[in-house]
C-alpha atoms as a PDB file:
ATOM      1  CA  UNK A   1      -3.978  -5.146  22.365  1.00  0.00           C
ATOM      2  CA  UNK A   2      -2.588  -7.090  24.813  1.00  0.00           C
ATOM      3  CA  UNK A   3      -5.368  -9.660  25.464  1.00  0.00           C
ATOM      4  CA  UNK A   4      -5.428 -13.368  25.268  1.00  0.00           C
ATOM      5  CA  UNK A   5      -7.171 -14.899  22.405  1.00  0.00           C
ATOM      6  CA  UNK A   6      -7.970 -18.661  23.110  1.00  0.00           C
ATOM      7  CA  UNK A   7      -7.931 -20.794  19.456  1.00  0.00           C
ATOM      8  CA  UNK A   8      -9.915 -24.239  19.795  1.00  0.00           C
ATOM      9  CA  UNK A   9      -7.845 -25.622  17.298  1.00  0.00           C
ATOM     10  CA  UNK A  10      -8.446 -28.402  15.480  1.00  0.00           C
ATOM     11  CA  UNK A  11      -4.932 -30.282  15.335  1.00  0.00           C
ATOM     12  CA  UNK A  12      -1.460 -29.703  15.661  1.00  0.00           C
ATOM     13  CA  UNK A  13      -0.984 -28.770  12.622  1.00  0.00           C
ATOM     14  CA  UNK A  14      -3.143 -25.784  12.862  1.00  0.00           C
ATOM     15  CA  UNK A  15      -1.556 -24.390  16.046  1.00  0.00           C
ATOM     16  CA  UNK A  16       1.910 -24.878  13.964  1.00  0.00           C
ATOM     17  CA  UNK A  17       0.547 -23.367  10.919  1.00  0.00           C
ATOM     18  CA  UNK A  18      -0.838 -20.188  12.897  1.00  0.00           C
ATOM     19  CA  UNK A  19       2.827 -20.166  15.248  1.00  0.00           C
ATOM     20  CA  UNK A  20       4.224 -19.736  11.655  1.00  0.00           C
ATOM     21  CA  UNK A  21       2.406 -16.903  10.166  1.00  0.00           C
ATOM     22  CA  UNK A  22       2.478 -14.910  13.249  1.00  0.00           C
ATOM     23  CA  UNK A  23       6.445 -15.572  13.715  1.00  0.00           C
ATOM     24  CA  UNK A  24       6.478 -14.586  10.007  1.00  0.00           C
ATOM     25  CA  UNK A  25       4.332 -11.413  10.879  1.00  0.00           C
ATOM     26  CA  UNK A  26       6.700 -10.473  13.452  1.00  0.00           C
ATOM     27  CA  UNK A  27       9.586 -10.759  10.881  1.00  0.00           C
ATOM     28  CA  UNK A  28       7.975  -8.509   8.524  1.00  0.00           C
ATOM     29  CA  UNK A  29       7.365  -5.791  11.257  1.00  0.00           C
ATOM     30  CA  UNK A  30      11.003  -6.260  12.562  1.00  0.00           C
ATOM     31  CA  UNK A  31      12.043  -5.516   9.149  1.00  0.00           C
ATOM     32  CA  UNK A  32       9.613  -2.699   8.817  1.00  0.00           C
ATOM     33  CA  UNK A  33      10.990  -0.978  12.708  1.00  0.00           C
ATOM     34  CA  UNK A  34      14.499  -1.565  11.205  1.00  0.00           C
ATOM     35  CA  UNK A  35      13.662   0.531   7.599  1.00  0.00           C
ATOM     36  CA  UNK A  36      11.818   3.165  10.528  1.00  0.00           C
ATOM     37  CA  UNK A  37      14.809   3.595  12.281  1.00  0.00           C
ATOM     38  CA  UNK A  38      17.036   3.957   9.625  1.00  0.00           C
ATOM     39  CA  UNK A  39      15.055   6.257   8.271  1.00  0.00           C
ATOM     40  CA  UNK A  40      14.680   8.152  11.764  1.00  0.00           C
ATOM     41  CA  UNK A  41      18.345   7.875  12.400  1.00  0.00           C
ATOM     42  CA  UNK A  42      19.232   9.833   8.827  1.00  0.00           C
ATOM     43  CA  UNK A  43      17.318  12.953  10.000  1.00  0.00           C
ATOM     44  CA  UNK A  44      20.173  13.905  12.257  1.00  0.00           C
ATOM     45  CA  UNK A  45      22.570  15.058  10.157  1.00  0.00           C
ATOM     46  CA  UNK A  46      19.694  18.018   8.929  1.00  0.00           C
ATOM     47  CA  UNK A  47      18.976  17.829  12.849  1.00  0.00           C
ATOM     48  CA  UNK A  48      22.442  18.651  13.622  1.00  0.00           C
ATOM     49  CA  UNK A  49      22.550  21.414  10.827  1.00  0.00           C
ATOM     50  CA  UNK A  50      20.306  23.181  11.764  1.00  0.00           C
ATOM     51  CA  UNK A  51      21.199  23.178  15.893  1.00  0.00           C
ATOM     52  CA  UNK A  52      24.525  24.303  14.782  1.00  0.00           C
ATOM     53  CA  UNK A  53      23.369  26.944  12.496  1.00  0.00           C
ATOM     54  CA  UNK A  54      20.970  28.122  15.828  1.00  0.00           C
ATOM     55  CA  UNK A  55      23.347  27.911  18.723  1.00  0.00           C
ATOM     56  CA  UNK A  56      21.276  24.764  20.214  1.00  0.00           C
ATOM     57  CA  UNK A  57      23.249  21.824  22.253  1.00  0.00           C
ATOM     58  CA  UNK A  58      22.485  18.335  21.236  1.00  0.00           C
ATOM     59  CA  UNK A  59      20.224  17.678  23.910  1.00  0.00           C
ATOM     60  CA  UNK A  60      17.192  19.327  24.042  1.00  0.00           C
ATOM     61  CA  UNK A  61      15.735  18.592  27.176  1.00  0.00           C
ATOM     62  CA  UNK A  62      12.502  20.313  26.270  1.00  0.00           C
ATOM     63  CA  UNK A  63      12.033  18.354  23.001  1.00  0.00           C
ATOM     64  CA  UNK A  64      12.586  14.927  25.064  1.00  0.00           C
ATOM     65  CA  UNK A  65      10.282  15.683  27.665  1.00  0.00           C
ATOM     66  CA  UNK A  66       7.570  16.326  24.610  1.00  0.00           C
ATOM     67  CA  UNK A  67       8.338  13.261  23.055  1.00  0.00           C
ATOM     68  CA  UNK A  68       8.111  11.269  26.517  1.00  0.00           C
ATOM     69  CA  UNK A  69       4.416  13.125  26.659  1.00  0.00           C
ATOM     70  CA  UNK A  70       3.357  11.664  23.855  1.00  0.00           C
ATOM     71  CA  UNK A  71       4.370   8.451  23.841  1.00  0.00           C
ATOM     72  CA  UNK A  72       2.723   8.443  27.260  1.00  0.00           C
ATOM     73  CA  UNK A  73      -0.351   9.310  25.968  1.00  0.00           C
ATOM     74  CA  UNK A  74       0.508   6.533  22.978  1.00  0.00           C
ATOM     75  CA  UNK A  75       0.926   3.934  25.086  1.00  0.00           C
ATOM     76  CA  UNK A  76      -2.246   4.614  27.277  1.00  0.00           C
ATOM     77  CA  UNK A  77      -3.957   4.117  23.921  1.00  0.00           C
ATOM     78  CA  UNK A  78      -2.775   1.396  22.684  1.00  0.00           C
ATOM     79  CA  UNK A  79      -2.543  -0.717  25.942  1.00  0.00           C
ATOM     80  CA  UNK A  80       1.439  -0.855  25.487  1.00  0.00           C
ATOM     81  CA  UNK A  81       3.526  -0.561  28.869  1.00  0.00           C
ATOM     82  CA  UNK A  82       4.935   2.544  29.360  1.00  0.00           C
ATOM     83  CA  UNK A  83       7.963   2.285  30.818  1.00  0.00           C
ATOM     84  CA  UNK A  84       8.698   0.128  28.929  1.00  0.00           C
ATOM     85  CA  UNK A  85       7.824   1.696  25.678  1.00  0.00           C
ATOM     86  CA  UNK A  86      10.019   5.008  26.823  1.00  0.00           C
ATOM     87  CA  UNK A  87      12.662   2.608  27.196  1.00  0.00           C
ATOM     88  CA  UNK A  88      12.637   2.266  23.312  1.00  0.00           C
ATOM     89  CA  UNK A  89      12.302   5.750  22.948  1.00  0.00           C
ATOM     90  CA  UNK A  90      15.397   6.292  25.065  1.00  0.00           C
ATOM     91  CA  UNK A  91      17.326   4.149  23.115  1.00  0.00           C
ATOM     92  CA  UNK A  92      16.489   5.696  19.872  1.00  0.00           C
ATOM     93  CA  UNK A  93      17.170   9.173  21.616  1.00  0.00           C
ATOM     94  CA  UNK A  94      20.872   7.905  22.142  1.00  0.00           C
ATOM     95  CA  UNK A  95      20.830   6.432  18.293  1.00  0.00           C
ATOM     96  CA  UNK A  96      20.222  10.173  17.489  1.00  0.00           C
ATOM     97  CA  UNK A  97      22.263  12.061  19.571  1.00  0.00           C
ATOM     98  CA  UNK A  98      25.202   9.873  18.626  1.00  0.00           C
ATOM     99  CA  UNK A  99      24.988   9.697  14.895  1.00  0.00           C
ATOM    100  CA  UNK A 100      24.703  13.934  15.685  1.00  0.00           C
ATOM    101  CA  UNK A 101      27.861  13.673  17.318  1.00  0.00           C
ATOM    102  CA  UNK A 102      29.605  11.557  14.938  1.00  0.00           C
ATOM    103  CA  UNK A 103      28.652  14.155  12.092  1.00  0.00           C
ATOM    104  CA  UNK A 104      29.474  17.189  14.031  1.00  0.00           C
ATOM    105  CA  UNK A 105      33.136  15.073  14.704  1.00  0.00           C
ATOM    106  CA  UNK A 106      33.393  14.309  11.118  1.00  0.00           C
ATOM    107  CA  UNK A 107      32.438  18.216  10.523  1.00  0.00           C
ATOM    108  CA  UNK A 108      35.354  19.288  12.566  1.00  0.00           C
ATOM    109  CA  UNK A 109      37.852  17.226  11.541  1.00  0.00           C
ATOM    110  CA  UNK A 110      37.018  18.871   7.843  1.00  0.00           C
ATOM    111  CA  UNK A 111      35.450  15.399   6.737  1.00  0.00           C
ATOM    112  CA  UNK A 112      32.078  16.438   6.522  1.00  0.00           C
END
């Protein structure tokens, strides 16, 4: 995945014209990781729900460490670095665990 592809191109204009489409590529797929996380990000309030409703804390130290497995194992495959990949993860961990907390705070204040 991450490998160097040499282009003998034939002008300028080609290098431009392929800088273009891939920037434009990379725009689409930003816009497709935002719609993810969004979507990702809206499972916590049945997340929450149902951690409530069985006694569990937010963090689930178990579930994390099974998510980090994977995405070990993800990353192996698909030549992606791995620290910094769990990075990502990380962050969308806290994404999670806050919007939980902001529902559970909007829960007790009887806003819910």
């Amino acid at each position: 995945m991450n490998e160097y592809t040499e282009y003998n191109f034939k002008n300028e204009d080609d290098a431009r014209n392929l800088l273009e489409h891939s920037r434009q590529l990379i725009d689409d797929i930003d816009n497709e990781l935002v719609d993810l996380i969004s979507r990702r990000t809206s499972l916590a309030k049945d997340i929450v729900s149902a951690k409530v409703y069985l006694g569990m804390e937010i963090y689930d130290k178990n579930r994390e460490k099974s998510i980090h497995d994977k995405v070990d194992k993800l990353a192996i495959e698909k030549n992606i670095d791995k620290d910094i990949l769990n990075q990502i993860i990380d962050m969308l961990a806290i994404l999670s665990k806050n919007e939980q907390r902001k529902i559970l705070r909007r829960h007790d204040d009887g806003k819910y």
